[in-house]
Each structure stands twice: as structure tokens, then as C-alpha cells.
PDB file of N, CA and C in Angstrom:
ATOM      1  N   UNK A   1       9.218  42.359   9.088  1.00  0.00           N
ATOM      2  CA  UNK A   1       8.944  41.161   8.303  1.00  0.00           C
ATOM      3  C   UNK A   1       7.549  40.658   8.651  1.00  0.00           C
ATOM      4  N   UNK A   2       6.372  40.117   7.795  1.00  0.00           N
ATOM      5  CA  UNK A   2       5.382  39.940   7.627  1.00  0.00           C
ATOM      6  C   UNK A   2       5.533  38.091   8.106  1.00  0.00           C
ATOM      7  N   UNK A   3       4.908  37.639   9.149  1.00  0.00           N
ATOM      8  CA  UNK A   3       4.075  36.092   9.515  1.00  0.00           C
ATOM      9  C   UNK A   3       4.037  35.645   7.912  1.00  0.00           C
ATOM     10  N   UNK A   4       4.421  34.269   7.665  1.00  0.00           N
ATOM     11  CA  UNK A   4       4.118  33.874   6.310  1.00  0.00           C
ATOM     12  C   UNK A   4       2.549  34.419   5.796  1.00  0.00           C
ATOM     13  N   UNK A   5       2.393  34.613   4.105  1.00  0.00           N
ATOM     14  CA  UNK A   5       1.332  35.031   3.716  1.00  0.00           C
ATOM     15  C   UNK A   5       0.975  35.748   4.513  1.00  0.00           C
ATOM     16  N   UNK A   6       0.766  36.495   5.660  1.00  0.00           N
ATOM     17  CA  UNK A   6       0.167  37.782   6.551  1.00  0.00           C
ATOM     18  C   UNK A   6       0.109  38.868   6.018  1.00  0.00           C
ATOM     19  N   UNK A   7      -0.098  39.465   4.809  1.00  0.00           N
ATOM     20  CA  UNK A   7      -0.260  40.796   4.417  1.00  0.00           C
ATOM     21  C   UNK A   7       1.286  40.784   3.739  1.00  0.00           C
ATOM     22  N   UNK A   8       1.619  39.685   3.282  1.00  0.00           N
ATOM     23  CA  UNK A   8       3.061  39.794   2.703  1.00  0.00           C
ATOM     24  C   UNK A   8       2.818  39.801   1.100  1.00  0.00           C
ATOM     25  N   UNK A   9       3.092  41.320   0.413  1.00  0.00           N
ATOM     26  CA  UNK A   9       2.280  41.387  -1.140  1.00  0.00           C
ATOM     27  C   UNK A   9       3.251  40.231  -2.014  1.00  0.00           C
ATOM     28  N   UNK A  10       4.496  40.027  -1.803  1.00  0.00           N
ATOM     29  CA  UNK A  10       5.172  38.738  -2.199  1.00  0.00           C
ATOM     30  C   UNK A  10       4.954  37.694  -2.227  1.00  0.00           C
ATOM     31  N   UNK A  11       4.098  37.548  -1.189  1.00  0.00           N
ATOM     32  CA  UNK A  11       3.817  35.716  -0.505  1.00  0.00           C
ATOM     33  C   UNK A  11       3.112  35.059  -2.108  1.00  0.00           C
ATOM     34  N   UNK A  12       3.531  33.663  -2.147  1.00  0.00           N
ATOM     35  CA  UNK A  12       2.726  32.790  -3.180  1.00  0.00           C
ATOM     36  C   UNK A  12       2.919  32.077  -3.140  1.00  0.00           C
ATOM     37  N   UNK A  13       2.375  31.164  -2.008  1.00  0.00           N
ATOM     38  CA  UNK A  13       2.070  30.014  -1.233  1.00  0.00           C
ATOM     39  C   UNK A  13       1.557  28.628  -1.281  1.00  0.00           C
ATOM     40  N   UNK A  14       0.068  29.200  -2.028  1.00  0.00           N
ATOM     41  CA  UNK A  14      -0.919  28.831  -2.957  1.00  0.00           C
ATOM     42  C   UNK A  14       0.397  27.836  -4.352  1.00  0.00           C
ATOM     43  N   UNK A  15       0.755  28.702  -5.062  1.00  0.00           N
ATOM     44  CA  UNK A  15       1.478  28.893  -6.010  1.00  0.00           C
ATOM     45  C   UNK A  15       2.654  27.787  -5.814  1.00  0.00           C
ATOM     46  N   UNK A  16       3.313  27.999  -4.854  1.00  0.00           N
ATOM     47  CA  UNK A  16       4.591  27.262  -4.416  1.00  0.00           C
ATOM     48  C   UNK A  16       3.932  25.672  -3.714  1.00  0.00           C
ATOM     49  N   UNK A  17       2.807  25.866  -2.989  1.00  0.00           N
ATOM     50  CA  UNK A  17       2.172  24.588  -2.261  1.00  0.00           C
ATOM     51  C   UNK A  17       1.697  23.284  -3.741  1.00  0.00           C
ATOM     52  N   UNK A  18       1.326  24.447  -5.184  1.00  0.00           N
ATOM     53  CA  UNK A  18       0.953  23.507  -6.375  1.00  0.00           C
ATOM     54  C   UNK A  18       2.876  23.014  -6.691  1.00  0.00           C
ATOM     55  N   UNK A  19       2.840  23.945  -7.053  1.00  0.00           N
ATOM     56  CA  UNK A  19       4.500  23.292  -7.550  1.00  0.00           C
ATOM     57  C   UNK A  19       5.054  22.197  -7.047  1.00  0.00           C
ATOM     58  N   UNK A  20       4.538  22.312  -5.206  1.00  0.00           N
ATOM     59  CA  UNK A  20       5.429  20.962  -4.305  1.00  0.00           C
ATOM     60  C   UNK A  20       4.580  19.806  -4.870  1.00  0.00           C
ATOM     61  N   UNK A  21       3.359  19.670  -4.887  1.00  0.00           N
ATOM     62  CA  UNK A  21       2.351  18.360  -5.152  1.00  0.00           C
ATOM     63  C   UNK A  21       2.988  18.014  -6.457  1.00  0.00           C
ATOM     64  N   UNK A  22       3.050  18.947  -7.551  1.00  0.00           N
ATOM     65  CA  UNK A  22       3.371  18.330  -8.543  1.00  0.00           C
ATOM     66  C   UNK A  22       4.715  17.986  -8.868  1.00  0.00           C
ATOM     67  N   UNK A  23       5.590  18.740  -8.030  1.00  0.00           N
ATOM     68  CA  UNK A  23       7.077  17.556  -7.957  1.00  0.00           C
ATOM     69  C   UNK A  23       6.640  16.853  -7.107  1.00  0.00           C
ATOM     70  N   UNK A  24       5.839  16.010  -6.278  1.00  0.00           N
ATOM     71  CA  UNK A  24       5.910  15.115  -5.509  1.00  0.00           C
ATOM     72  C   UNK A  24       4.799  13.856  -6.785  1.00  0.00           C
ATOM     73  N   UNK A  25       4.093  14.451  -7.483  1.00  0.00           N
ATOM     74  CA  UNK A  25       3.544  13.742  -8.435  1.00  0.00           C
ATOM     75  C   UNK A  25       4.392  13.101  -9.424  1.00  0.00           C
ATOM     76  N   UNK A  26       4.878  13.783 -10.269  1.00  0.00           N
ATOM     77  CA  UNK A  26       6.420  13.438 -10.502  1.00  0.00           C
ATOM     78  C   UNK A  26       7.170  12.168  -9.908  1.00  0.00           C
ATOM     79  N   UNK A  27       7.439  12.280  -8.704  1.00  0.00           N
ATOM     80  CA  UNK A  27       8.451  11.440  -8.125  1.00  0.00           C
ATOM     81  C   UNK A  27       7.936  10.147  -8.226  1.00  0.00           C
ATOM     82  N   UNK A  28       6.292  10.082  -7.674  1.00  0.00           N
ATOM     83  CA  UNK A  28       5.833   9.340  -7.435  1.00  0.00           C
ATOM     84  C   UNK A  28       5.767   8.506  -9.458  1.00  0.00           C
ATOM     85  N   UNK A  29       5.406   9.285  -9.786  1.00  0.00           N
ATOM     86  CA  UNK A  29       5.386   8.425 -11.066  1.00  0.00           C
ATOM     87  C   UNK A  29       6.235   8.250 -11.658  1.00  0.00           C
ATOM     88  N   UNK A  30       7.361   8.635 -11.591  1.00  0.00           N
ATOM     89  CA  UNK A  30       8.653   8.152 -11.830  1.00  0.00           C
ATOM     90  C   UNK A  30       8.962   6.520 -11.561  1.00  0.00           C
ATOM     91  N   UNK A  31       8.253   6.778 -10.298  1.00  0.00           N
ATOM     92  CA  UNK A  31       9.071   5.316  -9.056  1.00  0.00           C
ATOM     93  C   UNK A  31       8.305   4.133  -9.566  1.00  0.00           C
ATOM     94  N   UNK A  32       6.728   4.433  -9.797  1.00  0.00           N
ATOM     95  CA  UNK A  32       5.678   3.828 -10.563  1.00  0.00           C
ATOM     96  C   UNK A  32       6.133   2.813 -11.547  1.00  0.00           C
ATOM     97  N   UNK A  33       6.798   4.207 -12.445  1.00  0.00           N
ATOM     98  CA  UNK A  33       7.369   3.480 -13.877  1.00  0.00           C
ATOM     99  C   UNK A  33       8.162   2.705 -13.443  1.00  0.00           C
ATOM    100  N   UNK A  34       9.288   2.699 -12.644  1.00  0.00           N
ATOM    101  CA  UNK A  34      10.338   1.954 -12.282  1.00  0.00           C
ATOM    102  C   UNK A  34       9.918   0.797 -12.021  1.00  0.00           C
ATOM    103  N   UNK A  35       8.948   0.810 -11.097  1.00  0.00           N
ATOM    104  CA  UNK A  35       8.696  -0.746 -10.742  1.00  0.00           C
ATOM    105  C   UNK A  35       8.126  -1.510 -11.788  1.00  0.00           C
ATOM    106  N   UNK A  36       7.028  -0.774 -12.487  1.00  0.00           N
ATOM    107  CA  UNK A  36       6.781  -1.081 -13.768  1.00  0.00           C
ATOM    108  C   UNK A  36       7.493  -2.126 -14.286  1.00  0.00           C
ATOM    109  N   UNK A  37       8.539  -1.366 -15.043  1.00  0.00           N
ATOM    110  CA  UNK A  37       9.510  -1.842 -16.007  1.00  0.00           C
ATOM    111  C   UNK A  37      10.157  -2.783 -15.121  1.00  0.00           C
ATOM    112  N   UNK A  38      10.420  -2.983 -13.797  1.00  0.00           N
ATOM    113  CA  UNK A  38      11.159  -4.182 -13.185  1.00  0.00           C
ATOM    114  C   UNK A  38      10.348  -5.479 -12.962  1.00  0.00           C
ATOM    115  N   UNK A  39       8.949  -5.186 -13.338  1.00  0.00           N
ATOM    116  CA  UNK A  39       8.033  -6.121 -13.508  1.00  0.00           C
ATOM    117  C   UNK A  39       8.003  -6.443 -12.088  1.00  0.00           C
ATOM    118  N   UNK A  40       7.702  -5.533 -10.929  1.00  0.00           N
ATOM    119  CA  UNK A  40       7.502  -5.527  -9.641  1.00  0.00           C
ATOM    120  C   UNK A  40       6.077  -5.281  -9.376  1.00  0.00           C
ATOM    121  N   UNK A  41       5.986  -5.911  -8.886  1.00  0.00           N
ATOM    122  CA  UNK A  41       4.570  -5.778  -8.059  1.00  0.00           C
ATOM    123  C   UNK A  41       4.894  -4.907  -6.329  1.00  0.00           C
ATOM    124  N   UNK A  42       3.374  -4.851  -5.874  1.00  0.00           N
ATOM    125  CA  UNK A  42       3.946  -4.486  -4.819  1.00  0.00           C
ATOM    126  C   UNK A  42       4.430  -5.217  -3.714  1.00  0.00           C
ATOM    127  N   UNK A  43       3.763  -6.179  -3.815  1.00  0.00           N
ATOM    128  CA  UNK A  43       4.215  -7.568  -2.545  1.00  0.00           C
ATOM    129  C   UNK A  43       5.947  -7.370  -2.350  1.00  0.00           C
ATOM    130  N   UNK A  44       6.655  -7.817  -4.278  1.00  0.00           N
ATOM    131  CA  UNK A  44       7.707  -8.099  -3.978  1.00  0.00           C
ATOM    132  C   UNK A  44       8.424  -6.379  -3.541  1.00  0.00           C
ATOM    133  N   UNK A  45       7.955  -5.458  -3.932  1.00  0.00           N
ATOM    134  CA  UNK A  45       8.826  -4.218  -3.676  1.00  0.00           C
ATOM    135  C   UNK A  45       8.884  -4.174  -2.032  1.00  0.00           C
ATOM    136  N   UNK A  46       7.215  -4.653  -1.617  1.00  0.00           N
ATOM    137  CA  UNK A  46       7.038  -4.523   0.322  1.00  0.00           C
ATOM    138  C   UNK A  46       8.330  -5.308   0.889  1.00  0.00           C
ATOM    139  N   UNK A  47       8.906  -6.553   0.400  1.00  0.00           N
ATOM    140  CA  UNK A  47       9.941  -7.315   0.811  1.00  0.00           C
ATOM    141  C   UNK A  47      11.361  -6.707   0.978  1.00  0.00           C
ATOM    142  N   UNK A  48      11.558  -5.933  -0.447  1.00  0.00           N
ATOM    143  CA  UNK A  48      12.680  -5.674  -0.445  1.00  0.00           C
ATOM    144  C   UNK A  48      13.000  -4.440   0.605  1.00  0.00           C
ATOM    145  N   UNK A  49      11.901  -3.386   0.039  1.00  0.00           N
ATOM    146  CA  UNK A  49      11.893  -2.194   1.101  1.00  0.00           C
ATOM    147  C   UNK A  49      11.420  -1.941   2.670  1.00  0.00           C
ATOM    148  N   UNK A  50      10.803  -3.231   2.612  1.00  0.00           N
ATOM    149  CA  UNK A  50      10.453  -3.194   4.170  1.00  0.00           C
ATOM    150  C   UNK A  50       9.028  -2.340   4.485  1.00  0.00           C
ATOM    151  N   UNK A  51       8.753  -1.538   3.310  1.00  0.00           N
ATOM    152  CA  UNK A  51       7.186  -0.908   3.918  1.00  0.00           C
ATOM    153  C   UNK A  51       6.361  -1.595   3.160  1.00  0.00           C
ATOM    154  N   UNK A  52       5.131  -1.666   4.102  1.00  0.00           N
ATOM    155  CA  UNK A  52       3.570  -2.316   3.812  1.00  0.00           C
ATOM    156  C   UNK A  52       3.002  -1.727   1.983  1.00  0.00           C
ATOM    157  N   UNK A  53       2.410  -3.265   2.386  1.00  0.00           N
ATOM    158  CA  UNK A  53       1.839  -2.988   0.630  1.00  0.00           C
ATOM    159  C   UNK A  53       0.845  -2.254   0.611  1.00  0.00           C
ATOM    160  N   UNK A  54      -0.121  -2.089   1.779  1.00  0.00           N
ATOM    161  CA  UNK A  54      -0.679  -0.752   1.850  1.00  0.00           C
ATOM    162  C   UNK A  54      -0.300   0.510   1.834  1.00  0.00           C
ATOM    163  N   UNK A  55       0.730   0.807   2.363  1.00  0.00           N
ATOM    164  CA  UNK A  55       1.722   1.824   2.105  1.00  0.00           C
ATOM    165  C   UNK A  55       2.108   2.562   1.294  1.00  0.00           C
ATOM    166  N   UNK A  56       2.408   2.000   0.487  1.00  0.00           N
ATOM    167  CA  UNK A  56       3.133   1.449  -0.784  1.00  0.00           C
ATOM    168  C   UNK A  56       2.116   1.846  -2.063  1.00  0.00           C
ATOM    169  N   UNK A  57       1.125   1.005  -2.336  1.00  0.00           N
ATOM    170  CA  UNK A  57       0.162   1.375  -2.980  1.00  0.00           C
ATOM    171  C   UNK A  57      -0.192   2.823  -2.828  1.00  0.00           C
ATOM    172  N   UNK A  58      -0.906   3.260  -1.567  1.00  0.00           N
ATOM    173  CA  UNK A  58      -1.358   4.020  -1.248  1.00  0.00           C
ATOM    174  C   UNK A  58      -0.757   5.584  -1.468  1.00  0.00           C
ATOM    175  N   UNK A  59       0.442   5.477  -1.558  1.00  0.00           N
ATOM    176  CA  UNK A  59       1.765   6.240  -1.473  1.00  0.00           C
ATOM    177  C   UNK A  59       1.355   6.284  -3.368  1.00  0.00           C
ATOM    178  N   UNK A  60       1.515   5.475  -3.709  1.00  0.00           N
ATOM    179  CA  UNK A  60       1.329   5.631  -5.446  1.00  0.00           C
ATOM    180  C   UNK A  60       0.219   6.477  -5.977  1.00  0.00           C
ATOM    181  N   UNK A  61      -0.994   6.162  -5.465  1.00  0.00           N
ATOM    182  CA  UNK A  61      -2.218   6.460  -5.691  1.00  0.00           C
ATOM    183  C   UNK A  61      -2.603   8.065  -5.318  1.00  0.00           C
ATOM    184  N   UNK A  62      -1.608   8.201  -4.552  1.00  0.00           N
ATOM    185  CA  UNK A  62      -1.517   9.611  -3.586  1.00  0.00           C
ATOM    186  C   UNK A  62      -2.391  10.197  -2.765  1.00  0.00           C
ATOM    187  N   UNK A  63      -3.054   8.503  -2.745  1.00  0.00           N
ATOM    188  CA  UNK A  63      -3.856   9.005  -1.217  1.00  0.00           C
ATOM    189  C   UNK A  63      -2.689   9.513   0.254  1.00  0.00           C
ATOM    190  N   UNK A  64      -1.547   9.680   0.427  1.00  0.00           N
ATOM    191  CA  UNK A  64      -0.514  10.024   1.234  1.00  0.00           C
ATOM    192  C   UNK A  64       0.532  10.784   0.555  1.00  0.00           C
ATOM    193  N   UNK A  65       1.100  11.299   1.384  1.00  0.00           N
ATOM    194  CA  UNK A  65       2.366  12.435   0.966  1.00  0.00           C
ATOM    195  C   UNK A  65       3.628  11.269   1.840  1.00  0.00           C
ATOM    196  N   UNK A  66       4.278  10.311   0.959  1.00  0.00           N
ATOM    197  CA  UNK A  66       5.625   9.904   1.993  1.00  0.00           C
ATOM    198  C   UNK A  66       6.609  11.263   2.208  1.00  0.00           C
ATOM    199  N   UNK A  67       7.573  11.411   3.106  1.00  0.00           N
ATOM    200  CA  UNK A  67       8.663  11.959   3.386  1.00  0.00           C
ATOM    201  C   UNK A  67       9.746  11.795   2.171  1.00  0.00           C
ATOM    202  N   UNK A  68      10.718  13.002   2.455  1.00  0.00           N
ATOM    203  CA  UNK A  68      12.001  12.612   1.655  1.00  0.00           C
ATOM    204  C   UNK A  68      12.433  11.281   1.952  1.00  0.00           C
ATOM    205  N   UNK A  69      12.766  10.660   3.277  1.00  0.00           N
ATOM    206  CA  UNK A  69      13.513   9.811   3.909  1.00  0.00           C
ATOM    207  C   UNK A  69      12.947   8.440   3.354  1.00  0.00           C
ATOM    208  N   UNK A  70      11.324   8.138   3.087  1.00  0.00           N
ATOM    209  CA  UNK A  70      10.326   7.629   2.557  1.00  0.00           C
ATOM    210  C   UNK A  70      10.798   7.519   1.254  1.00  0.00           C
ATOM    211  N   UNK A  71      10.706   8.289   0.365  1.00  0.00           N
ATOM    212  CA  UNK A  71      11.067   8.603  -0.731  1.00  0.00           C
ATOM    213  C   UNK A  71      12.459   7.753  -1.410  1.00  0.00           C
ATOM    214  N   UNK A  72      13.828   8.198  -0.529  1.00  0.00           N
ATOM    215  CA  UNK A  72      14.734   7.620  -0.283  1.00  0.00           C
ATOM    216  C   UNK A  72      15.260   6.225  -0.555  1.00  0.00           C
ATOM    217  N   UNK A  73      14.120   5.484   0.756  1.00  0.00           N
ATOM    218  CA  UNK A  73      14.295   3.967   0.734  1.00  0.00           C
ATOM    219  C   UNK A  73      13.666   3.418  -0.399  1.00  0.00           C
ATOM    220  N   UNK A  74      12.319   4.097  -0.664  1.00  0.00           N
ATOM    221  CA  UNK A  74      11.712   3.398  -2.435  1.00  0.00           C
ATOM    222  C   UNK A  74      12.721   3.473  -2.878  1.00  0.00           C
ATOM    223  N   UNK A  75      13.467   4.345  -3.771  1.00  0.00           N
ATOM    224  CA  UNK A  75      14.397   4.487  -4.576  1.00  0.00           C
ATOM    225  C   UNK A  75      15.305   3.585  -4.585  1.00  0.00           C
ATOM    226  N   UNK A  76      15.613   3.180  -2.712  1.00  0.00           N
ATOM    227  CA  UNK A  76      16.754   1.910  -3.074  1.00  0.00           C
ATOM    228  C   UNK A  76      16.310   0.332  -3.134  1.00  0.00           C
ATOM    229  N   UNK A  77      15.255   0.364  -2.693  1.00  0.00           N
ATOM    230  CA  UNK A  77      14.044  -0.831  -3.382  1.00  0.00           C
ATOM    231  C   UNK A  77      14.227  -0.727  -4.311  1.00  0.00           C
ATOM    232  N   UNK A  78      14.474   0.003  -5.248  1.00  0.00           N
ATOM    233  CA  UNK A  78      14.261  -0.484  -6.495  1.00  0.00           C
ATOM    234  C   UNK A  78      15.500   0.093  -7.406  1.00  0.00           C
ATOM    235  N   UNK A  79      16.516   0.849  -6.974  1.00  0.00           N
ATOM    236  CA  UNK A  79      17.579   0.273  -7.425  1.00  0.00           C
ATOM    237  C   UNK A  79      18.188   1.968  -8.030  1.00  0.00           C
ATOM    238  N   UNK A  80      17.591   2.894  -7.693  1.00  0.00           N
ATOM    239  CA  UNK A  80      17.595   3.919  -8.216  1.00  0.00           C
ATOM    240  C   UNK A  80      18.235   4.996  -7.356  1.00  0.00           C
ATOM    241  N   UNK A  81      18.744   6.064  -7.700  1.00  0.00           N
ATOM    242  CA  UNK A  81      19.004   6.791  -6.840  1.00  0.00           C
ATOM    243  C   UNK A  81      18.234   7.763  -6.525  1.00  0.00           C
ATOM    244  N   UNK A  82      17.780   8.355  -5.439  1.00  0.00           N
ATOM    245  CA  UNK A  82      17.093   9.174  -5.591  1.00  0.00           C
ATOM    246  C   UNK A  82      17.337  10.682  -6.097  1.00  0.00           C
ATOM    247  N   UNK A  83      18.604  10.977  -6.162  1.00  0.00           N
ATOM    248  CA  UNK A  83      18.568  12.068  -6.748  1.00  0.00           C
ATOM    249  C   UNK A  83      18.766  12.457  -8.120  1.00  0.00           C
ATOM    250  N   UNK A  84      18.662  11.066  -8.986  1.00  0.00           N
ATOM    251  CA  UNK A  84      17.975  10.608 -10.223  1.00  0.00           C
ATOM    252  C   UNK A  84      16.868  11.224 -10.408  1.00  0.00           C
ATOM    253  N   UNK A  85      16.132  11.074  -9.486  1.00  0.00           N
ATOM    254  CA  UNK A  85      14.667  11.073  -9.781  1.00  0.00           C
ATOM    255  C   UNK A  85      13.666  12.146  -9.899  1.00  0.00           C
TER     256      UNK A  85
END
């Protein structure tokens, strides 16, 4: 068995690494819309969910990659499930 990508003629990494950003783009604009439409800002979402409005924003903008677990608690900030999403 070939070290990931190491001379592995299968490996597509590249390929699979775009796919993850853009389901994580996805999610993120999903959650976007959500707050959107709840006429949330971020102040009040920072309250409910407990993470910083820098965070938060930042997490939108995709200057950051949050975690599943990350991911998670937005979702119940705002009322959604995450595996809705």
C-alpha cells in the first residue's frame, strides 16, 4: 500500500480536498441564509450560540474552516438540524 498520494496512480486528493471546501461552502451558506431569513444578525446569533461575533462572521466569510462539532452548535442557534443541512 502506497503513503497517501505517494506514487498512488488512484490518489485524487487535489480532487476530493475541492469537493470538501465546496461542501463546507455549502453549509456555510446554507446557515447564512438561515439567519438571513430569521432576521438574525450576528450579535443576536453570538448570544444564543455562545460563539464570538468574530467567529461567527469570520466562519461565514470563510476566512476559517469551523469543525463538524462547530458546525453542529450553529445549526442549533438557529434552530436547524444539522443533518438538514
Amino acid at each position: 500500500m502506497f503513503p497517501v498520494g505517494d506514487g498512488d496512480p488512484d490518489f485524487q486528493g487535489e480532487t476530493h480536498w475541492n469537493e470538501d471546501i465546496a461542501y463546507v461552502q455549502r453549509i456555510k451558506g446554507i446557515l447564512r441564509g438561515e439567519r438571513l431569513a430569521k432576521g438574525m444578525n450576528f450579535r443576536q446569533l453570538e448570544k444564543i450560540s455562545g460563539m464570538s461575533f468574530g467567529y461567527l462572521a469570520n466562519s461565514e466569510r470563510s476566512e476559517n474552516q469551523p469543525t463538524v462539532l462547530t458546525f453542529r452548535r450553529w445549526c442549533r442557534a438557529l434552530g436547524v438540524r444539522f443533518e438538514d443541512v
